[in-house]
Protein backbone atom coordinates (compact mmCIF):
# COMPACT_ATOMS: atom_id res chain seq x y z
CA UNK A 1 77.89 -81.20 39.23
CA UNK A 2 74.27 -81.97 40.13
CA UNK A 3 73.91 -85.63 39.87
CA UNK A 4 70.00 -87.12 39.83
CA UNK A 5 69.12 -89.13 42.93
CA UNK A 6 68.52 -92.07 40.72
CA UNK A 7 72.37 -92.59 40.68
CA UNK A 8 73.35 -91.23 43.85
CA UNK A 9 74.64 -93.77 46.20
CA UNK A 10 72.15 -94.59 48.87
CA UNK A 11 74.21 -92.65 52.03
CA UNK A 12 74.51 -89.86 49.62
CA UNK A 13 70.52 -89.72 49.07
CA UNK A 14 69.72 -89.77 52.81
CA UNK A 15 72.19 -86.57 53.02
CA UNK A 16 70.23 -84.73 50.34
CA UNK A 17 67.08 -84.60 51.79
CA UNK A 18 66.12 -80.53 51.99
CA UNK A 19 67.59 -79.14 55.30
CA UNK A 20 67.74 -75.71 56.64
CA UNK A 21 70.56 -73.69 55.09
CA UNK A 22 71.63 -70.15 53.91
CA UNK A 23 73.53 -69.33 50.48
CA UNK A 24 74.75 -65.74 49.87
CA UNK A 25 76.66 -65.03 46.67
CA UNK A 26 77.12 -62.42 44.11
CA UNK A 27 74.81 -60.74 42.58
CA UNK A 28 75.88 -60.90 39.00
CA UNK A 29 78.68 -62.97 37.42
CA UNK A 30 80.20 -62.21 33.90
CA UNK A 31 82.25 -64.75 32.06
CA UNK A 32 83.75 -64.46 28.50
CA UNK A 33 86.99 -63.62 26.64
CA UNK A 34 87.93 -60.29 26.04
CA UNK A 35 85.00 -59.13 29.14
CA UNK A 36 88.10 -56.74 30.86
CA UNK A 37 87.74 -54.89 28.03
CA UNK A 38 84.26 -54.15 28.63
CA UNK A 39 84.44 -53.10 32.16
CA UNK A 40 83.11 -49.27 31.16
CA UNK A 41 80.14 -50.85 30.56
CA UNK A 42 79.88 -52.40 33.46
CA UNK A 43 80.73 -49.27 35.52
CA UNK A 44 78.16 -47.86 33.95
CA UNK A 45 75.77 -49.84 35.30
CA UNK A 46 76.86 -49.04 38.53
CA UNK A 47 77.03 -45.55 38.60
CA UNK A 48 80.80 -45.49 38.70
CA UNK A 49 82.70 -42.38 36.30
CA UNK A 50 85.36 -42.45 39.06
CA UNK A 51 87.07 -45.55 39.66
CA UNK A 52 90.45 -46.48 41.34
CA UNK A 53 92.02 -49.76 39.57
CA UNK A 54 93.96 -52.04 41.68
CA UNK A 55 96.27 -54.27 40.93
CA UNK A 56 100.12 -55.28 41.27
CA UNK A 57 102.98 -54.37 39.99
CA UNK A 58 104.08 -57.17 38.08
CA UNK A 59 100.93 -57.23 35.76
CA UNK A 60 101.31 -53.93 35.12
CA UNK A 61 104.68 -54.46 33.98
CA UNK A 62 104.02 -57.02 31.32
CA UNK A 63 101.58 -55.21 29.54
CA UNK A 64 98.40 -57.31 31.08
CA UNK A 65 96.32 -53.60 32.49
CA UNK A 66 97.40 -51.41 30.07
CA UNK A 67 94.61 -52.01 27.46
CA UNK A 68 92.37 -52.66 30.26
CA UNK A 69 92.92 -49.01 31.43
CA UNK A 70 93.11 -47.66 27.71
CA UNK A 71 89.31 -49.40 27.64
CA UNK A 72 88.17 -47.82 30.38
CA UNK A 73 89.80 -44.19 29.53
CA UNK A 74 88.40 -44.70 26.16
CA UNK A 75 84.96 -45.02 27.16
CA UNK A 76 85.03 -41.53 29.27
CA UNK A 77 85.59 -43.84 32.94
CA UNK A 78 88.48 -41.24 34.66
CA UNK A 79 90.77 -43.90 36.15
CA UNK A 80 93.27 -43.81 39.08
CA UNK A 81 95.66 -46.32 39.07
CA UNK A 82 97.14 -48.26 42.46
CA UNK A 83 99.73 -50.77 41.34
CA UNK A 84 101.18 -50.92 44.82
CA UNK A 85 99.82 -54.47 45.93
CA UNK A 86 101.90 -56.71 47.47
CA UNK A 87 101.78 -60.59 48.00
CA UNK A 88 100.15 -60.83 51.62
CA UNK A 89 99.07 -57.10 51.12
CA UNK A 90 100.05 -55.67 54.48
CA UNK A 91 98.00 -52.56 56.37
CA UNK A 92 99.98 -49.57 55.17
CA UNK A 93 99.02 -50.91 51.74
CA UNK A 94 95.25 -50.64 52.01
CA UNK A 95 95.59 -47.65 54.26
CA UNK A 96 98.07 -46.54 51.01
CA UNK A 97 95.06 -47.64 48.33
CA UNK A 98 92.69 -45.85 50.53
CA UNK A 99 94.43 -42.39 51.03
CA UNK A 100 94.81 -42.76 46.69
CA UNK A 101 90.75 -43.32 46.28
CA UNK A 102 89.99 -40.30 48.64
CA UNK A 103 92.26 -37.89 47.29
CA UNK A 104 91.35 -39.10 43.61
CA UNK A 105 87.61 -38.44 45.18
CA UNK A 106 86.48 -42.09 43.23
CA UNK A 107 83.08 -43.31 43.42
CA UNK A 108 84.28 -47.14 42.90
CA UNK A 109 86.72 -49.45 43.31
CA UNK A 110 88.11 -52.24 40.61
CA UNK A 111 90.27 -54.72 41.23
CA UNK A 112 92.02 -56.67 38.64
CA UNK A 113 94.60 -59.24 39.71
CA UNK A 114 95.39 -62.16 41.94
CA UNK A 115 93.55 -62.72 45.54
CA UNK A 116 95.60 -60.06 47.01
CA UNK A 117 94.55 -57.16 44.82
CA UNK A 118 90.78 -58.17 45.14
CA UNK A 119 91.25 -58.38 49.32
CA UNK A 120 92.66 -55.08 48.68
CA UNK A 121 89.78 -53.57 46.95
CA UNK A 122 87.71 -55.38 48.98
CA UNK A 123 88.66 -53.13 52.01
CA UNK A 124 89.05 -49.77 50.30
CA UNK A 125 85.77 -49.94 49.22
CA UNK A 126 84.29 -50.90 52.88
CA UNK A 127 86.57 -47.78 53.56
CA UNK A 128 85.49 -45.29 51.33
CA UNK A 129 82.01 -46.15 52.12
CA UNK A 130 81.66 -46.12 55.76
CA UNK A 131 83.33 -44.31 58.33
CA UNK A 132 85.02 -47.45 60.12
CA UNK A 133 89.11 -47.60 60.41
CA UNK A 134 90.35 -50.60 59.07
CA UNK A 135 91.46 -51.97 63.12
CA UNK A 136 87.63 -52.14 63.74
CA UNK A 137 86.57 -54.13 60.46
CA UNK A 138 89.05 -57.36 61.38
CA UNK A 139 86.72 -59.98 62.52
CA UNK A 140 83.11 -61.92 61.54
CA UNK A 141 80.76 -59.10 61.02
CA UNK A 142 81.87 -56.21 61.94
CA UNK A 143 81.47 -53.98 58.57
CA UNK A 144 78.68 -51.51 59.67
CA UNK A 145 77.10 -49.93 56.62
CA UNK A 146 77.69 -49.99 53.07
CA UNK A 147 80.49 -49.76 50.62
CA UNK A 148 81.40 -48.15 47.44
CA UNK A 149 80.21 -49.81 43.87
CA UNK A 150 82.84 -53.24 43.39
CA UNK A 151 84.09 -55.00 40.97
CA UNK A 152 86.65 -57.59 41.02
CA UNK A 153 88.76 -59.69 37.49
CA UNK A 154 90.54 -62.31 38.82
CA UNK A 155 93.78 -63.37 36.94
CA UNK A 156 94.76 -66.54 38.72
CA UNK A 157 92.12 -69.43 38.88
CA UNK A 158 92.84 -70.19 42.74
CA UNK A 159 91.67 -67.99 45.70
CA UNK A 160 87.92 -67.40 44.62
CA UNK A 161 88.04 -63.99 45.86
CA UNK A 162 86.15 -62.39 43.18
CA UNK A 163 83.21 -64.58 44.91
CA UNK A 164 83.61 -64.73 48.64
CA UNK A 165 82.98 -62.46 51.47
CA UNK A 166 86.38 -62.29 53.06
CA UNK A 167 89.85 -60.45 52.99
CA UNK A 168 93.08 -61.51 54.32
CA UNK A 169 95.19 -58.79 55.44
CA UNK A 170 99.23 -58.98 56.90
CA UNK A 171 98.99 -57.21 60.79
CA UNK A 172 102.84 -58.23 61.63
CA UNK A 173 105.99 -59.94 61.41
CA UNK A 174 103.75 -63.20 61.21
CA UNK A 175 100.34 -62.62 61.61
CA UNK A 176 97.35 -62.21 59.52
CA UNK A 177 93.76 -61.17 60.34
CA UNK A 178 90.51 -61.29 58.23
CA UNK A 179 87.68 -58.90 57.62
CA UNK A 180 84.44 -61.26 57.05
CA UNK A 181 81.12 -59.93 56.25
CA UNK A 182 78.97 -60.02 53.53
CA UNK A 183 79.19 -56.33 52.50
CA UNK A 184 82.61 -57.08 50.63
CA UNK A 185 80.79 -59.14 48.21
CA UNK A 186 81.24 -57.41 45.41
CA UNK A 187 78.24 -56.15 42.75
CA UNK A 188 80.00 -57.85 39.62
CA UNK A 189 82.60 -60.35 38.89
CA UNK A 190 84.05 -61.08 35.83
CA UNK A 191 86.09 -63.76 34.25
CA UNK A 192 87.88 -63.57 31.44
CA UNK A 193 90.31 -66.64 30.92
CA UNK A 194 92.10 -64.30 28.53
CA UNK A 195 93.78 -62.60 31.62
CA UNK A 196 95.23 -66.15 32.61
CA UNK A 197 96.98 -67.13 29.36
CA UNK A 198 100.26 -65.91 30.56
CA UNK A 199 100.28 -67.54 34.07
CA UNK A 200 103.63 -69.03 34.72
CA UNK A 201 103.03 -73.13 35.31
CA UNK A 202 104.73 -72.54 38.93
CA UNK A 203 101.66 -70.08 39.78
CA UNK A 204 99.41 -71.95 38.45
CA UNK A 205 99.81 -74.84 39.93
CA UNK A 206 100.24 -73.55 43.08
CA UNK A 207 96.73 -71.93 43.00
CA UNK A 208 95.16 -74.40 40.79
CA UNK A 209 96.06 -76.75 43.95
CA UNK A 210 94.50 -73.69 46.77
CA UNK A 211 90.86 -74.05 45.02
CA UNK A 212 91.01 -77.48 44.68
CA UNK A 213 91.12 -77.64 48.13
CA UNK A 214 88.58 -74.93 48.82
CA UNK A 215 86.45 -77.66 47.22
CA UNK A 216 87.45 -80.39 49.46
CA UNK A 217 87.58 -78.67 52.64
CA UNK A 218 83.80 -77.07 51.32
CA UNK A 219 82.51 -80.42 51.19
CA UNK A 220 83.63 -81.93 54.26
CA UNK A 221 83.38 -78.53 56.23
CA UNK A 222 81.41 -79.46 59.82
CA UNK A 223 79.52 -76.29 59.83
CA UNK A 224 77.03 -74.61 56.97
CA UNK A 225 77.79 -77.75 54.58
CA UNK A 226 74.31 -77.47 52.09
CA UNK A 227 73.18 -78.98 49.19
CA UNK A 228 74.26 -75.66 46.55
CA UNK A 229 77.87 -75.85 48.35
CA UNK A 230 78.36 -79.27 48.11
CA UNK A 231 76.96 -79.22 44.14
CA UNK A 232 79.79 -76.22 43.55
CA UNK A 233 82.08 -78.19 45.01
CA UNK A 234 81.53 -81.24 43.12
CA UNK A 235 81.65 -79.44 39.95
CA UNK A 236 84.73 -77.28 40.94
CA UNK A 237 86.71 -80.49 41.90
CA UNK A 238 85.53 -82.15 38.74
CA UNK A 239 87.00 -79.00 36.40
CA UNK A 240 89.95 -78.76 38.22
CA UNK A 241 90.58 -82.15 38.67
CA UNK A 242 90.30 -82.66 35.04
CA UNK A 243 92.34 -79.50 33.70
CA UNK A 244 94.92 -78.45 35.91
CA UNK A 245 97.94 -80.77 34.15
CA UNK A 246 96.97 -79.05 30.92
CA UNK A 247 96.51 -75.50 32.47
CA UNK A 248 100.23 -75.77 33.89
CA UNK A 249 101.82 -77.76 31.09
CA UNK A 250 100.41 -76.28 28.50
CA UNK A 251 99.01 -72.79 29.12
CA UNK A 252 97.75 -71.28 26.25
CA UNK A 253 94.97 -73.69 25.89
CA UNK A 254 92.22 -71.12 26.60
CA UNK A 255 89.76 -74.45 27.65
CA UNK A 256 91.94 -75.74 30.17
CA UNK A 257 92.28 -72.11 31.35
CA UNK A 258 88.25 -71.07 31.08
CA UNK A 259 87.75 -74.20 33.04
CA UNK A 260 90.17 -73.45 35.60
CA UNK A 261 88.88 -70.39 36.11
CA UNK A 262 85.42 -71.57 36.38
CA UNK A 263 86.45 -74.06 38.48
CA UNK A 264 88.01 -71.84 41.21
CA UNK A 265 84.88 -69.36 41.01
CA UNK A 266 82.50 -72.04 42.37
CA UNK A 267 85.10 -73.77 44.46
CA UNK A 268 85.69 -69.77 45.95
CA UNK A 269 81.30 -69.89 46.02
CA UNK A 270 81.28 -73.24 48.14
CA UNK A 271 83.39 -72.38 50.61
CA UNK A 272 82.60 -68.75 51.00
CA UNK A 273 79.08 -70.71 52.57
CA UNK A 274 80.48 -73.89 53.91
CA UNK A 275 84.02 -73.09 55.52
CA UNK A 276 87.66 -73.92 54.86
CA UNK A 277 88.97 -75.89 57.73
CA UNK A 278 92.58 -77.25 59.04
CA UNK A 279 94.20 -77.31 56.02
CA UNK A 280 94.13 -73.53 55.53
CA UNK A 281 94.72 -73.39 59.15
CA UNK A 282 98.34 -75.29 59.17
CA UNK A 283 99.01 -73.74 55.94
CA UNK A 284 98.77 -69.76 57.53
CA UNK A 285 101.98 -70.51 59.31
CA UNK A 286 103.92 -71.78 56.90
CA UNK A 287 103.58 -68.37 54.67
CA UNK A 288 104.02 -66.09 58.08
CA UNK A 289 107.03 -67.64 58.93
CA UNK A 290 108.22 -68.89 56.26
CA UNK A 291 106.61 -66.99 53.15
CA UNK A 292 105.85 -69.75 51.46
CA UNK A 293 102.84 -68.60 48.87
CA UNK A 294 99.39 -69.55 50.32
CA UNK A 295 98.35 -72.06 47.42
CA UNK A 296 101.90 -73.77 47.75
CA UNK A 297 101.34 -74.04 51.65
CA UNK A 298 98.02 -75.72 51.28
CA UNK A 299 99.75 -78.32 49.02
CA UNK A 300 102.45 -79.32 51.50
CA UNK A 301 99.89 -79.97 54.36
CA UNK A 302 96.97 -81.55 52.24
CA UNK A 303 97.55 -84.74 52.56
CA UNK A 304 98.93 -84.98 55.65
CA UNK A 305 95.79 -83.53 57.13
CA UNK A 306 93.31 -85.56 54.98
CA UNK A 307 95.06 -88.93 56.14
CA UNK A 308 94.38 -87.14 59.87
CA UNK A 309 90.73 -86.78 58.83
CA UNK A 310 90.36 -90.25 57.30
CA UNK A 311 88.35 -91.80 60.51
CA UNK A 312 85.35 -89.35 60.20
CA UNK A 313 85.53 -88.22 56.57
CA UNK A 314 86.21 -90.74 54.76
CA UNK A 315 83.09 -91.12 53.37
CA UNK A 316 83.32 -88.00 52.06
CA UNK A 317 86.28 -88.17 50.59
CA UNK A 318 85.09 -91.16 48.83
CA UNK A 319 82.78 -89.34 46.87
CA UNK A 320 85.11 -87.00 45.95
CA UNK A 321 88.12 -89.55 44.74
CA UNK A 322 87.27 -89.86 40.72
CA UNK A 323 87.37 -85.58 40.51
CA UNK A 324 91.30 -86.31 41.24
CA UNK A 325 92.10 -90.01 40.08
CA UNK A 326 90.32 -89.19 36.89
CA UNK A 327 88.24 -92.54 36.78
CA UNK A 328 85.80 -94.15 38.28
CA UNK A 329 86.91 -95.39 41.78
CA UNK A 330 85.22 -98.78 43.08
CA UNK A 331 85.81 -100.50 46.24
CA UNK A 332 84.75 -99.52 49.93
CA UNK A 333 84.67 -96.08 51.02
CA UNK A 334 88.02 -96.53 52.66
CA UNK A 335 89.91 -97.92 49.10
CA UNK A 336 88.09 -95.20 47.59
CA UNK A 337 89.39 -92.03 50.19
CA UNK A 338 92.61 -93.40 50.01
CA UNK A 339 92.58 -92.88 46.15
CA UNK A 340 91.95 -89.25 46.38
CA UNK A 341 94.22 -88.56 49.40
CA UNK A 342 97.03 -90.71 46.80
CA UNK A 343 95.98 -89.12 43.37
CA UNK A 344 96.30 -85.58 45.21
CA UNK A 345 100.36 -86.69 45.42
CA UNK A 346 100.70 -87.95 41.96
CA UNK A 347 98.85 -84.73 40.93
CA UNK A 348 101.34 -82.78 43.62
CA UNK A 349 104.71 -84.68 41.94
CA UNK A 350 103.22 -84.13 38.44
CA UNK A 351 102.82 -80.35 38.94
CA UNK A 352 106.48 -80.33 40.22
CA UNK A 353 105.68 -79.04 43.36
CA UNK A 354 107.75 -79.48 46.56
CA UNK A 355 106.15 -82.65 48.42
CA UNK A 356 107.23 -81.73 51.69
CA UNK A 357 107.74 -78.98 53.94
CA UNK A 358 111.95 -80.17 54.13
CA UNK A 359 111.82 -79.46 50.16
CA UNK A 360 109.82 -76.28 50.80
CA UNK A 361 112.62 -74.78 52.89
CA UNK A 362 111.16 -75.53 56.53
CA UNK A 363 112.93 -76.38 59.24
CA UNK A 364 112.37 -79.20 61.81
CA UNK A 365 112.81 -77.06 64.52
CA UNK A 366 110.45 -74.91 63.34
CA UNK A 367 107.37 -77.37 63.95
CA UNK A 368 106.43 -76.76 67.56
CA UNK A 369 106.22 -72.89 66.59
CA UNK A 370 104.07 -73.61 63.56
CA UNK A 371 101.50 -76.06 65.55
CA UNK A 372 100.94 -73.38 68.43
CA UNK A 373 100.62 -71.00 65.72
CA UNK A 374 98.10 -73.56 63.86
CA UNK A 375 96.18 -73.94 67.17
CA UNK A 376 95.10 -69.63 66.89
CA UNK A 377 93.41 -70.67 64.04
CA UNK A 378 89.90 -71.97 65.63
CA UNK A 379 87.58 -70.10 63.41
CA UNK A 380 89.01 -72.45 60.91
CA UNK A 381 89.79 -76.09 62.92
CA UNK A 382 86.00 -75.41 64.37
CA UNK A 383 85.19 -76.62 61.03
CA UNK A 384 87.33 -79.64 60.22
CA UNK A 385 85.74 -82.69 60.22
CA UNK A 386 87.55 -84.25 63.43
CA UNK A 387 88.79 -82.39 66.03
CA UNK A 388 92.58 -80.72 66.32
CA UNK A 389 94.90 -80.45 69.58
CA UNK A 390 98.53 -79.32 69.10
CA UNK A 391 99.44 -82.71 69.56
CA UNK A 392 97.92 -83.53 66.49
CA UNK A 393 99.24 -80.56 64.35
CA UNK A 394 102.64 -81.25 65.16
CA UNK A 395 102.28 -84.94 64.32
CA UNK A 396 100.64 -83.60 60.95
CA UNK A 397 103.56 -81.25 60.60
CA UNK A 398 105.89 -83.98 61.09
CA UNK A 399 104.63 -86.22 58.75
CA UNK A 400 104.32 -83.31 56.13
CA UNK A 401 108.10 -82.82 56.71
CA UNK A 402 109.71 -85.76 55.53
């Protein structure tokens, strides 16, 4: 939401003054109802008459791919079909996707389903079109040349995966690693809230509440934070802010659920270029240990770690408290952060989401594990907006127990 400078708050003016800064996103973004049924088109334009489909196999069973496949097949585009993704998608299941494209001898990869199935695709097309094994893309950079023709439909408005440069694969028991690099940007992503309709109110609140806090953590991220992230963000925690209760209680309205989809696309766009910080970081454990779904682990911790962050972002936060309360907040900065870090639990209890990690199914003795675990996760605490020992995660574990 790009607001003029004559309204701007005078500490919010100073920060806007043109700065050095780099934004990378996708090239080309498609959104309308009924666009996965035009995705021939779109492979068209890309070159593709071979393309392997991924997705999961609970869309697939209730009827959500099948006429995007009969589209595709219809319009001469020879698809092979991997509906083998898992939650989490561990190795063996991209090496799985992989070994399917080559034998299938595909010339691009689609992906159409939640965050997983797009991290999925993500990698099989680095892998199809270079000559890296998947050990040596983990890592910032380390994709060396190109990939095959992408295209990612996102189902769920939450992980912003169809717009940001990463993929989250499962390496163990309880670990995770990423592959980060600008080559799994894909060439198109489309959104089609028609895909979202039947979302069960448990999912989507669970990743409804995962981009709003790609937002937040965007905006108050303490590296790469620019004017175009911190306008995404604004308008991502504005549409989410303002939809999400109708998305989950009522979702067949296709507004709520265009908005929400929106929403998590920019939100997914912000912090692709200004990083996600500790929240994602104490939330990892949580779903290696625990398997507790990632959007549902960033809810227990949130507010926990924004009361942490209160004595160097509250500012921040201030600006961000009507997106969440709904209204205009007045008052000093610190009234005004403590609104947002307060209307994130009413929103939290009005969702019907577990409030604490207790209700979620953690145990106390569990919490020294999880904050050593927590403290692995510098690429992401380099970020936060005040600085993290394991002291401090286990005292925001704690307080996100009870």
């Amino acid at each position: 939401m790009l607001v003029p400078d004559a309204i701007r708050r005078p500490e919010e003016q100073k920060r806007c003054v043109m700065q050095a800064f780099e934004f990378n996103t996708v090239p080309h973004v498609v959104c309308g109802p009924g666009e996965a049924l035009c995705l021939a088109a779109h492979c068209a334009s890309l070159g593709v008459e071979r393309v392997l489909l991924v997705t999961d196999p609970g869309l697939l069973s209730i009827g959500l791919i099948g006429p995007v496949q009969n589209a595709l097949d219809e319009a001469g585009v020879a698809v092979t079909l991997f509906a083998k993704v898992a939650e989490d998608p561990p190795e063996h299941v991209v090496l799985s996707a992989a070994e399917t494209a080559r034998n299938a001898q595909v010339d691009g990869v689609l992906a159409v389903g939640g965050g997983s199935s797009m991290d999925v695709a993500k990698v099989v097309a680095v892998l199809l079109g270079g000559a890296q094994e998947l050990s040596a893309l983990y890592g910032v950079d380390q994709v060396q040349g190109s990939r095959l023709p992408l295209i990612l439909v996102p189902t769920t408005a939450g992980t912003g995966s169809e717009v940001t440069p990463v993929a989250v694969i499962t390496t163990g028991e309880t670990t995770k690693a990423g592959v980060s690099s600008p080559v799994l940007l894909p060439d198109i992503a489309v959104l089609d809230a028609e895909l979202t309709l039947g979302l069960p109110p448990k999912i989507t609140a669970m990743t409804g509440v995962d981009a709003m806090v790609h937002a937040i953590e965007a905006y108050t991220s303490r590296h790469r934070k620019n004017p175009v992230s911190d306008t995404l963000a604004h308008s991502a925690l504005a549409l989410l802010g303002r939809h999400i209760r109708t998305a989950v209680h009522d979702g067949r309205q296709r507004d709520a659920r265009g908005a929400m989809l929106l929403g998590a696309m920019q939100a997914g766009q912000a912090f692709a270029n200004a990083p996600v910080a500790a929240v994602h970081a104490l939330a990892y454990p949580l779903g290696g240990h625990f398997h507790i779904p990632h959007g549902l682990s960033n809810s227990l911790v949130l507010p926990s770690v924004l009361r942490f962050n209160l004595p160097d972002a509250c500012g921040l936060y201030a600006e961000l408290a009507e997106h969440v309360t709904g209204h205009a907040v007045t008052g000093s900065d610190e009234a005004r952060a403590d609104a947002l870090v307060k209307g994130l639990e009413v929103l939290i209890a009005d969702l019907a989401l577990p409030a604490t990690l207790s209700a979620a199914g953690v145990t106390e003795d569990a919490l020294e594990t999880l904050a050593q675990d927590a403290m692995l996760q510098q690429r992401l605490l380099i970020n936060n907006p005040r600085d993290v020992t394991y002291d401090d995660a286990l005292a925001i574990y704690r307080a996100a127990y009870r």
